[in-house]
C-alpha atoms as a PDB file:
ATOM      1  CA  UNK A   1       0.000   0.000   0.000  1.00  0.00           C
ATOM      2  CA  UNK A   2       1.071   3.924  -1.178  1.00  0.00           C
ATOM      3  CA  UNK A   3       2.140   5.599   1.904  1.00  0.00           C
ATOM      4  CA  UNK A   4       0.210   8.976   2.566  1.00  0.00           C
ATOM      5  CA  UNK A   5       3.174  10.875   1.251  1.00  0.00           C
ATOM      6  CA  UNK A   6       3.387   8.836  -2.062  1.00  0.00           C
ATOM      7  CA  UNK A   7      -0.557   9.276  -2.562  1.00  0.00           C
ATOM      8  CA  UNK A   8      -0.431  13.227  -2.138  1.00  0.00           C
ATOM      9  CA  UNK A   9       2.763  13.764  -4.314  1.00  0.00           C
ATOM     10  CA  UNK A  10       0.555  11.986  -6.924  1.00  0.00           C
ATOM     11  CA  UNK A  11      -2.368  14.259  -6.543  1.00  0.00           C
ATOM     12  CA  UNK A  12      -0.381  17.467  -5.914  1.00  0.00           C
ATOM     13  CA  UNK A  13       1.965  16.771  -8.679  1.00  0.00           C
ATOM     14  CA  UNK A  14      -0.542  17.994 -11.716  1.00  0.00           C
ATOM     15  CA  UNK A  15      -2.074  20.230  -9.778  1.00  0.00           C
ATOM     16  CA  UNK A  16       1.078  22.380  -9.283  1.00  0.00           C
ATOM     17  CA  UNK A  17       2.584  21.497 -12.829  1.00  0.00           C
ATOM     18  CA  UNK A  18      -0.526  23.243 -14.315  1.00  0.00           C
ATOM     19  CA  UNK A  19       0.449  26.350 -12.410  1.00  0.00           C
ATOM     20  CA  UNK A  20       4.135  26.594 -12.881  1.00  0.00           C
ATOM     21  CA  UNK A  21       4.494  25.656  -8.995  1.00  0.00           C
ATOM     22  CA  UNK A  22       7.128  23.199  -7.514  1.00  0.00           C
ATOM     23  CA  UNK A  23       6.490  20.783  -4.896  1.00  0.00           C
ATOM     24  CA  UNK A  24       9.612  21.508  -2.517  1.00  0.00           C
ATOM     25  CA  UNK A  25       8.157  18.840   0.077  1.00  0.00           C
ATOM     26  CA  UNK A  26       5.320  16.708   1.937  1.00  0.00           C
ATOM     27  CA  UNK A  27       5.263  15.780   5.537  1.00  0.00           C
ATOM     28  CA  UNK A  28       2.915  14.110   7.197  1.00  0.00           C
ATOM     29  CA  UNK A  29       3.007  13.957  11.181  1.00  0.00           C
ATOM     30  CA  UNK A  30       1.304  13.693  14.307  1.00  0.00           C
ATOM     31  CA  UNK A  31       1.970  16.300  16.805  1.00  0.00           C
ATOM     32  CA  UNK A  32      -0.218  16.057  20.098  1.00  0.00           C
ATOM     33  CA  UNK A  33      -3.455  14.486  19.204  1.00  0.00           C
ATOM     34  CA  UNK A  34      -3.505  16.125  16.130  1.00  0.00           C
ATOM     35  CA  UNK A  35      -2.016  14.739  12.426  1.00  0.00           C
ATOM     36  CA  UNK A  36      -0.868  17.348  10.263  1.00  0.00           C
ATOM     37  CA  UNK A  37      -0.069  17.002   6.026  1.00  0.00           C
ATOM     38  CA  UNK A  38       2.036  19.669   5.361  1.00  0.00           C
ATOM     39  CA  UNK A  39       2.763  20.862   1.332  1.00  0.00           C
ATOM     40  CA  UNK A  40       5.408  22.869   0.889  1.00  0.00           C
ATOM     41  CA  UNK A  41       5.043  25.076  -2.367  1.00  0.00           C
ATOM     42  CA  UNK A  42       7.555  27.371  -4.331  1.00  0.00           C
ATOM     43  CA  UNK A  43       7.871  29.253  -7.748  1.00  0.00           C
ATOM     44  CA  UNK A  44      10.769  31.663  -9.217  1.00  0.00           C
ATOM     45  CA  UNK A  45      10.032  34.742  -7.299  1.00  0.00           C
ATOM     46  CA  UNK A  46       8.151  33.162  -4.187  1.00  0.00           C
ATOM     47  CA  UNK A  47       5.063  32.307  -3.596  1.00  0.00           C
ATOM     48  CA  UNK A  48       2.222  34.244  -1.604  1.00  0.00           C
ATOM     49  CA  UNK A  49      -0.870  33.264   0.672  1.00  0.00           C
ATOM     50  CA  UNK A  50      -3.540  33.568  -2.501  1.00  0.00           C
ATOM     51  CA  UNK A  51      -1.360  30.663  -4.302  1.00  0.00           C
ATOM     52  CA  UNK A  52      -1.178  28.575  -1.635  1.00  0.00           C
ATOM     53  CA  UNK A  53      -5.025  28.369  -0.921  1.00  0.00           C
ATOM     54  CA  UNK A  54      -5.581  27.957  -4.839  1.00  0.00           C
ATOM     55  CA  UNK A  55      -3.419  24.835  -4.110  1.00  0.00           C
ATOM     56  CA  UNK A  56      -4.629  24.007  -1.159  1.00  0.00           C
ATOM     57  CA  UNK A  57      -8.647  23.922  -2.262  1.00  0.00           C
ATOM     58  CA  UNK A  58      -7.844  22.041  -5.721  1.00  0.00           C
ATOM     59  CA  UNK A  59      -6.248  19.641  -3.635  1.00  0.00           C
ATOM     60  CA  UNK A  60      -8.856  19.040  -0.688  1.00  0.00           C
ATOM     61  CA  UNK A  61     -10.903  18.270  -3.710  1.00  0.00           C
ATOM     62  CA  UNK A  62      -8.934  15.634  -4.832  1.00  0.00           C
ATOM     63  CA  UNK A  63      -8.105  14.131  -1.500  1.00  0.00           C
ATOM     64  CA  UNK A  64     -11.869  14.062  -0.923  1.00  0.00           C
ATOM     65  CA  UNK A  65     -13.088  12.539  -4.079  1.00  0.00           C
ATOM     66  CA  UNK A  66     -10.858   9.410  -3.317  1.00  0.00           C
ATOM     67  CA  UNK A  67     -12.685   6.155  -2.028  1.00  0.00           C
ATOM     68  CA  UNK A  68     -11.586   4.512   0.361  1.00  0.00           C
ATOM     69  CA  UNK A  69      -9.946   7.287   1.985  1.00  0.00           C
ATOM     70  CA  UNK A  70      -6.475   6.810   1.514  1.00  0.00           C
ATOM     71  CA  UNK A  71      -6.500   9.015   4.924  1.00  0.00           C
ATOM     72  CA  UNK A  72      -8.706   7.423   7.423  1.00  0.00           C
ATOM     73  CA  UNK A  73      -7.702   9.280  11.063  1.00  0.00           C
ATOM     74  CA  UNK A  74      -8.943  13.423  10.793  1.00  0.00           C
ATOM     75  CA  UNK A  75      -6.119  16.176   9.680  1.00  0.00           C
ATOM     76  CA  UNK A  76      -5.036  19.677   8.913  1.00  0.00           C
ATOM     77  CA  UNK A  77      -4.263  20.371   5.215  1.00  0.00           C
ATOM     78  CA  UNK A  78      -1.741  23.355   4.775  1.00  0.00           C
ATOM     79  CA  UNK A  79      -0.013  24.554   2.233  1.00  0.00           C
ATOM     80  CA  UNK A  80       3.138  26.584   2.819  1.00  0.00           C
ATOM     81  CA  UNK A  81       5.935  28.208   1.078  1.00  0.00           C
ATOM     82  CA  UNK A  82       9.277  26.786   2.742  1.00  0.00           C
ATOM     83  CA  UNK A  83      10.525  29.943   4.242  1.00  0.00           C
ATOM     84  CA  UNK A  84      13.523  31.085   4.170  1.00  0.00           C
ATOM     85  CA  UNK A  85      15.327  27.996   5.257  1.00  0.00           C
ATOM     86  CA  UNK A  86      13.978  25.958   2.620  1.00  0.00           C
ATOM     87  CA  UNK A  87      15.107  22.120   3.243  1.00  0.00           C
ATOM     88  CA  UNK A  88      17.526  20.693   0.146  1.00  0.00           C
ATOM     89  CA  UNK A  89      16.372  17.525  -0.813  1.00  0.00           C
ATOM     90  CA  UNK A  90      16.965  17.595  -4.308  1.00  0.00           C
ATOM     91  CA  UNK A  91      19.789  17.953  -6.513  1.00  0.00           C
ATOM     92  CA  UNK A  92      18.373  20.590  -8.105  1.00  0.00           C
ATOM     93  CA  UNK A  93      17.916  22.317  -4.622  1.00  0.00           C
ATOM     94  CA  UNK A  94      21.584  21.621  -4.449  1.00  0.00           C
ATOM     95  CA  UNK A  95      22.218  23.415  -7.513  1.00  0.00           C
ATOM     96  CA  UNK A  96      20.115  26.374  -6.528  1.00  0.00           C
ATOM     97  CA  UNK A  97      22.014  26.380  -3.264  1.00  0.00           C
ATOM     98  CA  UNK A  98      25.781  26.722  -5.007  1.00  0.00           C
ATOM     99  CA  UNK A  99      27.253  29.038  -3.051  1.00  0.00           C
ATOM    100  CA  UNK A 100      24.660  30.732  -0.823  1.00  0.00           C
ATOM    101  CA  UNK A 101      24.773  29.941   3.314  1.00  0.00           C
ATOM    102  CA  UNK A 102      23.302  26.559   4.484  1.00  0.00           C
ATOM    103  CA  UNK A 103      23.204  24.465   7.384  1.00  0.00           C
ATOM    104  CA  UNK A 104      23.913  20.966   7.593  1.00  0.00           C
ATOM    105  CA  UNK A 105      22.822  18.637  10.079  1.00  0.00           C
ATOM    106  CA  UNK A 106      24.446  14.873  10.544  1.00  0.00           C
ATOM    107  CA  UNK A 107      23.219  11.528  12.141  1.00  0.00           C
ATOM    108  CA  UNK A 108      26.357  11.490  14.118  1.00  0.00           C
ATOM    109  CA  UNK A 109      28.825  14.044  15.429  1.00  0.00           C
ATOM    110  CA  UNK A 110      31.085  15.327  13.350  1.00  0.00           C
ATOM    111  CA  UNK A 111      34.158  16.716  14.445  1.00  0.00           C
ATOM    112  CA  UNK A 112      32.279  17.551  17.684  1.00  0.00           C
ATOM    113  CA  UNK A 113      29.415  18.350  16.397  1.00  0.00           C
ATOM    114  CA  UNK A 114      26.117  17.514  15.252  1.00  0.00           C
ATOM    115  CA  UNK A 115      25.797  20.469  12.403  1.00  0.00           C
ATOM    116  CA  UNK A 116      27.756  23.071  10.684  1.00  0.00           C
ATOM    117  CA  UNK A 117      26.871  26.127   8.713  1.00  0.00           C
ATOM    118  CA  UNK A 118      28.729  27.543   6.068  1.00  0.00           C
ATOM    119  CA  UNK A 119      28.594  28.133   2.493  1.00  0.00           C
ATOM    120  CA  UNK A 120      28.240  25.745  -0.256  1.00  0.00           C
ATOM    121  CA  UNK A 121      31.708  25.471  -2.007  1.00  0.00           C
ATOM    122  CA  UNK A 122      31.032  22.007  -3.900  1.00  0.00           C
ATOM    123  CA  UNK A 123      28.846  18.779  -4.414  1.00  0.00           C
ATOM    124  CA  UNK A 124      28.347  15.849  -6.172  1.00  0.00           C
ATOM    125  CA  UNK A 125      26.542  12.184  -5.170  1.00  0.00           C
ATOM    126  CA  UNK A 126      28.956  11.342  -2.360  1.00  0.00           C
ATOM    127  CA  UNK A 127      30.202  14.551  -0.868  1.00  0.00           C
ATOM    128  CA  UNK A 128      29.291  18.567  -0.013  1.00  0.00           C
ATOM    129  CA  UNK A 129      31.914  20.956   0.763  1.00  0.00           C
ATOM    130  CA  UNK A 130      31.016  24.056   2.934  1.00  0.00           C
ATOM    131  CA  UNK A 131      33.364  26.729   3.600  1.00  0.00           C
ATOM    132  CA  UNK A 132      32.934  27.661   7.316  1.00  0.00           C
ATOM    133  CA  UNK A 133      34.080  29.907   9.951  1.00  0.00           C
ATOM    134  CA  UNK A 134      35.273  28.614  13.059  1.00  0.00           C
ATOM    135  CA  UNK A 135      36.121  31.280  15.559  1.00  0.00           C
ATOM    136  CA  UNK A 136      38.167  33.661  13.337  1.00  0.00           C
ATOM    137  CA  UNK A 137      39.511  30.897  10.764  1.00  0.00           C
ATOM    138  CA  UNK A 138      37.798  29.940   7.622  1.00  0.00           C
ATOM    139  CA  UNK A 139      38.075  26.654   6.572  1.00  0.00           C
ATOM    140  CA  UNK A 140      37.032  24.272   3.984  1.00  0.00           C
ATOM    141  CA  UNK A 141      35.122  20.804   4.987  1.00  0.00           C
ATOM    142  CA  UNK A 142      34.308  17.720   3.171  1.00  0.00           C
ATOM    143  CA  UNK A 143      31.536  15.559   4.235  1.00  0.00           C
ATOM    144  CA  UNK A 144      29.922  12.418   3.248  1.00  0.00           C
ATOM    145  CA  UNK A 145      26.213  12.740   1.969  1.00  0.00           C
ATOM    146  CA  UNK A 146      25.269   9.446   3.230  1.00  0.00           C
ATOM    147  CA  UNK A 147      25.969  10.935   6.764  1.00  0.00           C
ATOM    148  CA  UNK A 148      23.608  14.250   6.438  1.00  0.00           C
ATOM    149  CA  UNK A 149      20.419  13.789   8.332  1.00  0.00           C
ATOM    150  CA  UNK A 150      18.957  17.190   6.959  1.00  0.00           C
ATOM    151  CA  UNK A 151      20.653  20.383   4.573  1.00  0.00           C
ATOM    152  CA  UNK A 152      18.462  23.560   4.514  1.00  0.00           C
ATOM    153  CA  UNK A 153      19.242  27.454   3.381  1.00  0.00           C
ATOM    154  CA  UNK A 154      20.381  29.655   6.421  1.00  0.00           C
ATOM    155  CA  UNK A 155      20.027  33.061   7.628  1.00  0.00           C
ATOM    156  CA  UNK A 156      23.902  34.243   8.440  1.00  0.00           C
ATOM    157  CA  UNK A 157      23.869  36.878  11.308  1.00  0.00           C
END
């Protein structure tokens, strides 16, 4: 059986193609007693609140049309740009991301730590390079992708 995610990205998918949107992500989670499925939304120039409920009611319509609910337990449908710190998941987020600030998060410590931010020097299939600044120093790091939990934009301060 189609997980929830899998199911949505098929319904979303021509929905946003129509419109010139991309689909930057889908989550779908439980916090509290509630269950949430989250669609993140983009297009060249950003995306605003009167795009997302276009998307959001043309796909409500959709999810409710399909029988047996593919959905059984109640939710919350939103749909979102993804902010500032958009999450890299895709290559082509990668590629967007060439040399702008991100933060990277890991499984396991590396070097100490659990995440770095930096900018994006390099990447390929196996490895990202970042150049960061640690204290005063700048330095250039190599790190396996296998090992990256999560990679997202960043806001430097």
């Amino acid at each position: 059986m189609a997980s929830v995610v899998e199911i949505v990205t098929d319904l979303v998918t021509p929905i946003l193609d129509e419109l010139t949107f991309e689909l930057v992500d889908i989550e779908y989670v439980k916090e509290g007693k509630n269950w949430f499925l989250r669609v993140f939304i983009d297009k060249t120039g950003g995306i605003d609140i009167n795009e997302c409920a276009l998307v959001s009611e043309k796909l409500g319509e959709k999810l409710d049309t399909i029988d047996p609910d593919p959905i059984p337990q109640a939710y919350f449908l939103e749909v979102s740009s993804p902010g500032a710190e958009r999450p890299l998941k895709k290559e082509e987020d990668y590629e967007q991301a060439l040399g702008n600030y991100i933060n990277v998060s890991f499984y396991q410590t590396v070097e100490g730590e659990k995440q770095f931010q930096g900018f994006l020097e390099s990447f390929d299939k196996d490895e990202l390079t970042l150049r960061v600044k640690i204290k005063t120093q700048e330095k250039i790091m190599t790190f396996e992708r296998k090992n990256i939990a999560k990679a997202r934009l960043a806001i430097q301060f």
